[in-house]
PDB file of N, CA and C in Angstrom:
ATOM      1  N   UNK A   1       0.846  -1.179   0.000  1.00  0.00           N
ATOM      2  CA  UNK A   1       0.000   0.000   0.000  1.00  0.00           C
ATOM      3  C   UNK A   1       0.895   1.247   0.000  1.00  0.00           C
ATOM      4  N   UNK A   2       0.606   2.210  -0.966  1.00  0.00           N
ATOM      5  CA  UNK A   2       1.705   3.121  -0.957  1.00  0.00           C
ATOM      6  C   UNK A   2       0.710   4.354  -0.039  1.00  0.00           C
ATOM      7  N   UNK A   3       1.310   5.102   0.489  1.00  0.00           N
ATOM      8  CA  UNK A   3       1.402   6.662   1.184  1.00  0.00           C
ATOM      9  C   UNK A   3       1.372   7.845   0.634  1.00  0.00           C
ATOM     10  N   UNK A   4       0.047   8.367   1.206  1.00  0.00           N
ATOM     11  CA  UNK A   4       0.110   9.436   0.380  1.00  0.00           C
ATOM     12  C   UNK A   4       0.882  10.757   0.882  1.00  0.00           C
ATOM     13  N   UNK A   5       2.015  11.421   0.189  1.00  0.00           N
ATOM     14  CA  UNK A   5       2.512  12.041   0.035  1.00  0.00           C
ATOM     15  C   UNK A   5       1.907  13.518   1.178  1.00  0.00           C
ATOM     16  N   UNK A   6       3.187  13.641   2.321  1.00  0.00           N
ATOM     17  CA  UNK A   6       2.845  14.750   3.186  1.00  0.00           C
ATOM     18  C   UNK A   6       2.563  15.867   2.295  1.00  0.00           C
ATOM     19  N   UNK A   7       1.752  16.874   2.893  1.00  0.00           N
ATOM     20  CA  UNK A   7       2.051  18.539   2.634  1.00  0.00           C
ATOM     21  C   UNK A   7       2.914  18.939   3.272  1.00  0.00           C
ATOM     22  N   UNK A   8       3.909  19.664   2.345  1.00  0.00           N
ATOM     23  CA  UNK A   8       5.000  20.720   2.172  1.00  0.00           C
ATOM     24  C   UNK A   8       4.349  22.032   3.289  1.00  0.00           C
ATOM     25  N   UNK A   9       4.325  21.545   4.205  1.00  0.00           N
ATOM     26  CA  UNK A   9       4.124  23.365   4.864  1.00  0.00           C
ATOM     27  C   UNK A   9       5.338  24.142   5.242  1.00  0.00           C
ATOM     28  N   UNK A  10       6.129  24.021   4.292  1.00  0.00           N
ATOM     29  CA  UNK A  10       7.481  24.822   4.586  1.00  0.00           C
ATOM     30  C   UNK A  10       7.585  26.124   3.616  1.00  0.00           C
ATOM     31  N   UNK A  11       6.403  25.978   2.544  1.00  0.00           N
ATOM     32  CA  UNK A  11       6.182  27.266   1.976  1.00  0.00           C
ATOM     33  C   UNK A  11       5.407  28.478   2.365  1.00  0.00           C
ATOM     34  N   UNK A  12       5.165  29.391   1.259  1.00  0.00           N
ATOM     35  CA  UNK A  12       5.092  30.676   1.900  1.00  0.00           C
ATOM     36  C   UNK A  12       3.621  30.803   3.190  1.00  0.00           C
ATOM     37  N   UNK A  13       4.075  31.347   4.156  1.00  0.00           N
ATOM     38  CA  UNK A  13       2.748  31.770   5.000  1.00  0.00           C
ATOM     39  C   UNK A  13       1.955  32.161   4.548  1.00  0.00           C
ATOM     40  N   UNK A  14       0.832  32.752   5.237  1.00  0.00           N
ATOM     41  CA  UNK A  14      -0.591  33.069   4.808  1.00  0.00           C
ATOM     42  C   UNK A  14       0.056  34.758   3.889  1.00  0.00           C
ATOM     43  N   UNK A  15      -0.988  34.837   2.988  1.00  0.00           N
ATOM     44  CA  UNK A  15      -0.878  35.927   2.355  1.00  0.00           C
ATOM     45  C   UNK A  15      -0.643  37.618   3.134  1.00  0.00           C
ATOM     46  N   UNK A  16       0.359  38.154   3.041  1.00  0.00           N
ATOM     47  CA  UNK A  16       0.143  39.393   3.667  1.00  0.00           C
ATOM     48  C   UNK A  16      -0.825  40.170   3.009  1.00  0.00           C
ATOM     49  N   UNK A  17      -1.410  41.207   3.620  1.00  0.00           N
ATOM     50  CA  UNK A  17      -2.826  42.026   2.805  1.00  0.00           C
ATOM     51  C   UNK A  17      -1.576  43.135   2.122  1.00  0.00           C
ATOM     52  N   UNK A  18      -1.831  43.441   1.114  1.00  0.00           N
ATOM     53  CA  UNK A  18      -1.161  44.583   0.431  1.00  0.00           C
ATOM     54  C   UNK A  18      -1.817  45.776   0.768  1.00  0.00           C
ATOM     55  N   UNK A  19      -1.152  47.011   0.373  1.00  0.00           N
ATOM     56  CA  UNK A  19      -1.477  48.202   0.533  1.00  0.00           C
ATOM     57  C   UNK A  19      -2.578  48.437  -0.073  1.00  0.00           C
ATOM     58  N   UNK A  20      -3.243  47.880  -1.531  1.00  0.00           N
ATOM     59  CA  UNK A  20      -4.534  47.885  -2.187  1.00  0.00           C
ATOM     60  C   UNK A  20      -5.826  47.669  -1.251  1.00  0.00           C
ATOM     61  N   UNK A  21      -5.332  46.240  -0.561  1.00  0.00           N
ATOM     62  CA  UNK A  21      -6.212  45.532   0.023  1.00  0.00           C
ATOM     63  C   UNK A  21      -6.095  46.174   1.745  1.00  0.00           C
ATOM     64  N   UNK A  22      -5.254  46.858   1.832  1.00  0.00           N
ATOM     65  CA  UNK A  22      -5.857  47.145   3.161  1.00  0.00           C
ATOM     66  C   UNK A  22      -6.579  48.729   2.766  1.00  0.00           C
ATOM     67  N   UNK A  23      -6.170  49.382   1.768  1.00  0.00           N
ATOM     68  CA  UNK A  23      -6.818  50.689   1.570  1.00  0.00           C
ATOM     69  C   UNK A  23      -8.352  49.988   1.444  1.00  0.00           C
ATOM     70  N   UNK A  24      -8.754  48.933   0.613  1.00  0.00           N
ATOM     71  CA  UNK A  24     -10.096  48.689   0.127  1.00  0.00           C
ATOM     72  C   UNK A  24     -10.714  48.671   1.450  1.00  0.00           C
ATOM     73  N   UNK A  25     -10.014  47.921   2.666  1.00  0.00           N
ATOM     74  CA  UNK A  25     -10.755  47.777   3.957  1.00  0.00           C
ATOM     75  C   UNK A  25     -11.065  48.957   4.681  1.00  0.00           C
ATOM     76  N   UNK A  26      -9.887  50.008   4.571  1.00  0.00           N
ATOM     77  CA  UNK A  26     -10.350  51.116   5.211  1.00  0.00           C
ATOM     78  C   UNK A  26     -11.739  51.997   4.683  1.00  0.00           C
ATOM     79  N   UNK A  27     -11.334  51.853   3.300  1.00  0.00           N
ATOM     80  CA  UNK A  27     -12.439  52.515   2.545  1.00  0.00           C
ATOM     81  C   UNK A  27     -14.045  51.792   2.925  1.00  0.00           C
ATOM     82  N   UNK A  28     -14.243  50.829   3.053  1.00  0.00           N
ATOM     83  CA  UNK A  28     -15.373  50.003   2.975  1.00  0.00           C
ATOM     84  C   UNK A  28     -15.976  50.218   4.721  1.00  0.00           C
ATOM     85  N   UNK A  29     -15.180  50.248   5.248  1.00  0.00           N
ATOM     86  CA  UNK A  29     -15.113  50.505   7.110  1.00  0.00           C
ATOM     87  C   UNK A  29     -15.710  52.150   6.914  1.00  0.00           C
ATOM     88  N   UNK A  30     -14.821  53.151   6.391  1.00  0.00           N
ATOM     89  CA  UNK A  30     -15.821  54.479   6.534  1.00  0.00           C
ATOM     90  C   UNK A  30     -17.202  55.001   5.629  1.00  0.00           C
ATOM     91  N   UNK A  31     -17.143  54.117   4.246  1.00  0.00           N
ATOM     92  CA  UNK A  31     -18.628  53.789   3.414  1.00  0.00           C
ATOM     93  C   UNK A  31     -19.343  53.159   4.828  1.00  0.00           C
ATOM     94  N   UNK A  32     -19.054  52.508   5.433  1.00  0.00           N
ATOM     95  CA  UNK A  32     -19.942  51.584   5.962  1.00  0.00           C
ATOM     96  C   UNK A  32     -20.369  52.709   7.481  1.00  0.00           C
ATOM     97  N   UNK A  33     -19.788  53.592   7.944  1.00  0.00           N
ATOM     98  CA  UNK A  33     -19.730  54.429   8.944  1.00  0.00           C
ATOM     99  C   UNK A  33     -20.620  55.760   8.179  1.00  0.00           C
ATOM    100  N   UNK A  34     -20.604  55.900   6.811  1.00  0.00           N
ATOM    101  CA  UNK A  34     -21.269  56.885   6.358  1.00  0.00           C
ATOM    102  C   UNK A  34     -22.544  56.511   6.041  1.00  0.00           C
ATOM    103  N   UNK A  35     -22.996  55.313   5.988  1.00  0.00           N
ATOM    104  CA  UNK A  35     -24.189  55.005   5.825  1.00  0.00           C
ATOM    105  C   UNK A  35     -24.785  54.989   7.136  1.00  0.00           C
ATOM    106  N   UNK A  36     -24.273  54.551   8.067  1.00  0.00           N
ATOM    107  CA  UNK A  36     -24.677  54.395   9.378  1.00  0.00           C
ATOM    108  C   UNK A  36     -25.195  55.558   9.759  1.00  0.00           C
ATOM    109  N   UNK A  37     -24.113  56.819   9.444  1.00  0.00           N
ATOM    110  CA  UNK A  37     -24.704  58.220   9.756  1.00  0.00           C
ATOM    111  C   UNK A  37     -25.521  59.195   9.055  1.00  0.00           C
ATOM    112  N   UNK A  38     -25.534  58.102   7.655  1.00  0.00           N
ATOM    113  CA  UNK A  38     -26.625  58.895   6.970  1.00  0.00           C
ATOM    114  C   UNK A  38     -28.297  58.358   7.842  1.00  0.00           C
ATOM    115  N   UNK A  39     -28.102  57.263   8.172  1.00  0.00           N
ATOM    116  CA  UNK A  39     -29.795  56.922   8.706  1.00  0.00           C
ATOM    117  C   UNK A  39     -30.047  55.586   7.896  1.00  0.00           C
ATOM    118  N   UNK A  40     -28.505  54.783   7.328  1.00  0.00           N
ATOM    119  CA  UNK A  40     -28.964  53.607   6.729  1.00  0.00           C
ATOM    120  C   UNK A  40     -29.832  53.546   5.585  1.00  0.00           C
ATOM    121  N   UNK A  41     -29.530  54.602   4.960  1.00  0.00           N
ATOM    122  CA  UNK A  41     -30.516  54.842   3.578  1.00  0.00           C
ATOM    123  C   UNK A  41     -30.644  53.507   2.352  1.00  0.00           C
ATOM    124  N   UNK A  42     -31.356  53.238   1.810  1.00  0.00           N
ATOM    125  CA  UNK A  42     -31.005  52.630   0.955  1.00  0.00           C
ATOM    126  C   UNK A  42     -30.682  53.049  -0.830  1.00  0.00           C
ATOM    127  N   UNK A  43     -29.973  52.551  -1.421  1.00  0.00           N
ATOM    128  CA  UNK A  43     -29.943  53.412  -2.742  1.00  0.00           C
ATOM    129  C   UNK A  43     -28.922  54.577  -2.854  1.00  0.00           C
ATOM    130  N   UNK A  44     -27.891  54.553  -2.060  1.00  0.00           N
ATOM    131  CA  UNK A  44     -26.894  55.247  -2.067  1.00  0.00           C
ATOM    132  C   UNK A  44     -25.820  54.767  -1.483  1.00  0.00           C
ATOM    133  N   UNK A  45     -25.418  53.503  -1.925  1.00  0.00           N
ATOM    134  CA  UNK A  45     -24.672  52.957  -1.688  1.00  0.00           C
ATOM    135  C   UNK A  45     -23.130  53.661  -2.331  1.00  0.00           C
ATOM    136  N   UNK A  46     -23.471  53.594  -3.828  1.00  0.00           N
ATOM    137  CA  UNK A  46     -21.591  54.127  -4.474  1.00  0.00           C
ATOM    138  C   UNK A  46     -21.761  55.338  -4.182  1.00  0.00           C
ATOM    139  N   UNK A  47     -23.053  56.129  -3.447  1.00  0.00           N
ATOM    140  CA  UNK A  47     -22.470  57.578  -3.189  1.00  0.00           C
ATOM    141  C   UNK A  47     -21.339  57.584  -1.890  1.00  0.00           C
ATOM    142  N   UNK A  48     -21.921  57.126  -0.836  1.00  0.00           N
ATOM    143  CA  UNK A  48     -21.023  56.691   0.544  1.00  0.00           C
ATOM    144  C   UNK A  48     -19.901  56.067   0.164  1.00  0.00           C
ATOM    145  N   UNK A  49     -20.047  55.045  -0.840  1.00  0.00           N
ATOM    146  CA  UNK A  49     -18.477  54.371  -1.107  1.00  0.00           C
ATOM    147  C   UNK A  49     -17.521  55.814  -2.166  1.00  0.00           C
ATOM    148  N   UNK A  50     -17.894  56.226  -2.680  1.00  0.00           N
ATOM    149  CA  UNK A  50     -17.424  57.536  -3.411  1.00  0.00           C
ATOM    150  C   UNK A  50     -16.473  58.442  -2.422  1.00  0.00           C
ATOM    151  N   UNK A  51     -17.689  59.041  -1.363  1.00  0.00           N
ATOM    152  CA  UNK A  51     -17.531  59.919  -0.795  1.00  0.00           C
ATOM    153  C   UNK A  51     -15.845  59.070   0.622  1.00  0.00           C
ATOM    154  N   UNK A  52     -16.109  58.032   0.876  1.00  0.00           N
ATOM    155  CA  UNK A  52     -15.175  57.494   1.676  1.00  0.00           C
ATOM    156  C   UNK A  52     -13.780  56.847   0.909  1.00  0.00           C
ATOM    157  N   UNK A  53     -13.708  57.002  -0.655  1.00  0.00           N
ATOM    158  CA  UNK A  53     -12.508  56.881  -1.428  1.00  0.00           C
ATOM    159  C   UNK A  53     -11.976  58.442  -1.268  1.00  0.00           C
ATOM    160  N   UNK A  54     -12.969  59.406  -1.550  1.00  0.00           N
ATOM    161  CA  UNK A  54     -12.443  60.947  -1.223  1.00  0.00           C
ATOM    162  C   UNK A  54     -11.698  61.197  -0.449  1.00  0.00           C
ATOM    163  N   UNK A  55     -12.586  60.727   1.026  1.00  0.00           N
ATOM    164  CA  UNK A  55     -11.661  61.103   2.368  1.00  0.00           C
ATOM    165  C   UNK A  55     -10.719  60.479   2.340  1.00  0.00           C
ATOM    166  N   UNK A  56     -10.357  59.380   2.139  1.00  0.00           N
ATOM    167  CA  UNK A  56      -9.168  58.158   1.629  1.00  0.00           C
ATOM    168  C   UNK A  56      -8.017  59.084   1.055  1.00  0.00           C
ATOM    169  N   UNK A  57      -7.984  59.393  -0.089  1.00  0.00           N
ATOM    170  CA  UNK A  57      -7.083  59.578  -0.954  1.00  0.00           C
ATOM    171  C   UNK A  57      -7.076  61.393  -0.383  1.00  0.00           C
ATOM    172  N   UNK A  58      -7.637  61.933   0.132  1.00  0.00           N
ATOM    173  CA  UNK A  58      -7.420  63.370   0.860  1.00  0.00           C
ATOM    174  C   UNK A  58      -6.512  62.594   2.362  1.00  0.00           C
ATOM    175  N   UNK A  59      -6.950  61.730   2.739  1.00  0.00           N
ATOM    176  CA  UNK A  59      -5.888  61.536   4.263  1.00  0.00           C
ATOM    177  C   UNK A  59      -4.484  60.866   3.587  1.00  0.00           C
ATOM    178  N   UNK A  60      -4.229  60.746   2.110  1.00  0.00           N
ATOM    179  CA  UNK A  60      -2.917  59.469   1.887  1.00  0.00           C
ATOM    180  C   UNK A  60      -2.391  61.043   1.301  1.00  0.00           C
ATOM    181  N   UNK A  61      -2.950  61.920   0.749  1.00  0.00           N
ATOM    182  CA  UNK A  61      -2.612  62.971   0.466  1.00  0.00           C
ATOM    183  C   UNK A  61      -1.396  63.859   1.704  1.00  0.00           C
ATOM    184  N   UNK A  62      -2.482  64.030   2.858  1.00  0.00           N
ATOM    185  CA  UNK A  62      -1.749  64.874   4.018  1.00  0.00           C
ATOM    186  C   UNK A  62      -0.720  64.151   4.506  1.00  0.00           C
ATOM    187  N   UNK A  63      -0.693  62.984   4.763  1.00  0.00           N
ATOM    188  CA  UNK A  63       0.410  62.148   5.528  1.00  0.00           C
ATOM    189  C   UNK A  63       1.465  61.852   3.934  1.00  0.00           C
ATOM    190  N   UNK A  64       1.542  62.195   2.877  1.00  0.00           N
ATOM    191  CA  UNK A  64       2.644  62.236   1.826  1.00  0.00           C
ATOM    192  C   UNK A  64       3.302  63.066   2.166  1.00  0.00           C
ATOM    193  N   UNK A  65       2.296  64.657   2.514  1.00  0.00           N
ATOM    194  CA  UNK A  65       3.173  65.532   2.586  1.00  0.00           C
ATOM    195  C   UNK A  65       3.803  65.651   4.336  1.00  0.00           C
ATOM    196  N   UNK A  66       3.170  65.110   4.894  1.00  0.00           N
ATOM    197  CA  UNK A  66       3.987  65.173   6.234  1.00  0.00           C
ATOM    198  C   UNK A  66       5.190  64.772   6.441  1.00  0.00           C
ATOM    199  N   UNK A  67       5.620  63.017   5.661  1.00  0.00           N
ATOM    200  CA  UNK A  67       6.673  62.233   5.612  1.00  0.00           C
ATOM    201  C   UNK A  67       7.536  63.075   4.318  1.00  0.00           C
ATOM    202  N   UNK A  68       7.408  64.274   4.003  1.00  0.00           N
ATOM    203  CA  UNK A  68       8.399  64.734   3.314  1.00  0.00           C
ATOM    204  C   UNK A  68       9.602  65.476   4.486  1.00  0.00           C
ATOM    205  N   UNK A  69      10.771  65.555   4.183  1.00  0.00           N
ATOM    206  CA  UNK A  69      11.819  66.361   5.071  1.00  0.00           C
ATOM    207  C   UNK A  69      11.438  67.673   4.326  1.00  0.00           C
ATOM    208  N   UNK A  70      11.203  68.854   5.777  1.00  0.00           N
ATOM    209  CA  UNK A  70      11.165  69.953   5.150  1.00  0.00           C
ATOM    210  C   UNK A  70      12.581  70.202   4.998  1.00  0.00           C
ATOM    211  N   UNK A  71      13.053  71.628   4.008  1.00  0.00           N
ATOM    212  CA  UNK A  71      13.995  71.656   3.336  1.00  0.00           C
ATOM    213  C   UNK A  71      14.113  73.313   4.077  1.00  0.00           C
ATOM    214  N   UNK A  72      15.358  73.239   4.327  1.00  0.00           N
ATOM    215  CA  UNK A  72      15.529  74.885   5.069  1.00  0.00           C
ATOM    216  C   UNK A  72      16.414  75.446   3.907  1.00  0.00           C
ATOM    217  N   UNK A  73      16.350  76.710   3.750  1.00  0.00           N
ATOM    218  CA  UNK A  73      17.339  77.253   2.633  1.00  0.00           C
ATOM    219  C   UNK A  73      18.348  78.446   3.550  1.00  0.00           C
TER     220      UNK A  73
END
């Protein structure tokens, strides 16, 4: 009777989330906080997801320019 062949768990660990995939989570976490504070509307869903890519890419905006070295002349 032959054996069936172990799994190799010496390869790569579980997937790290990339920067895509953790932006998508943040984004979906404050859509999901803007609906809450709209009153749970229905039918405006890609407006809240819209409006929480905005604030997104306005907060990756301010912290670019923070991690710059200011430059003295």
């Amino acid at each position: 009777m032959k054996s069936k062949p172990s799994k190799n768990n010496n390869g790569p660990g579980p997937a790290q989330p990339t920067p895509e995939l953790v932006s998508r989570a943040q984004i979906e976490k404050r859509a999901h906080e803007i609906w809450l504070a709209a009153g749970c509307p229905h039918g405006d869903d890609l407006g809240h997801w819209l409006q929480a890519e905005r604030e997104a890419q306005k907060g990756r905006a301010g912290e670019a320019g923070r991690e710059r070295p200011s430059i003295s002349a």
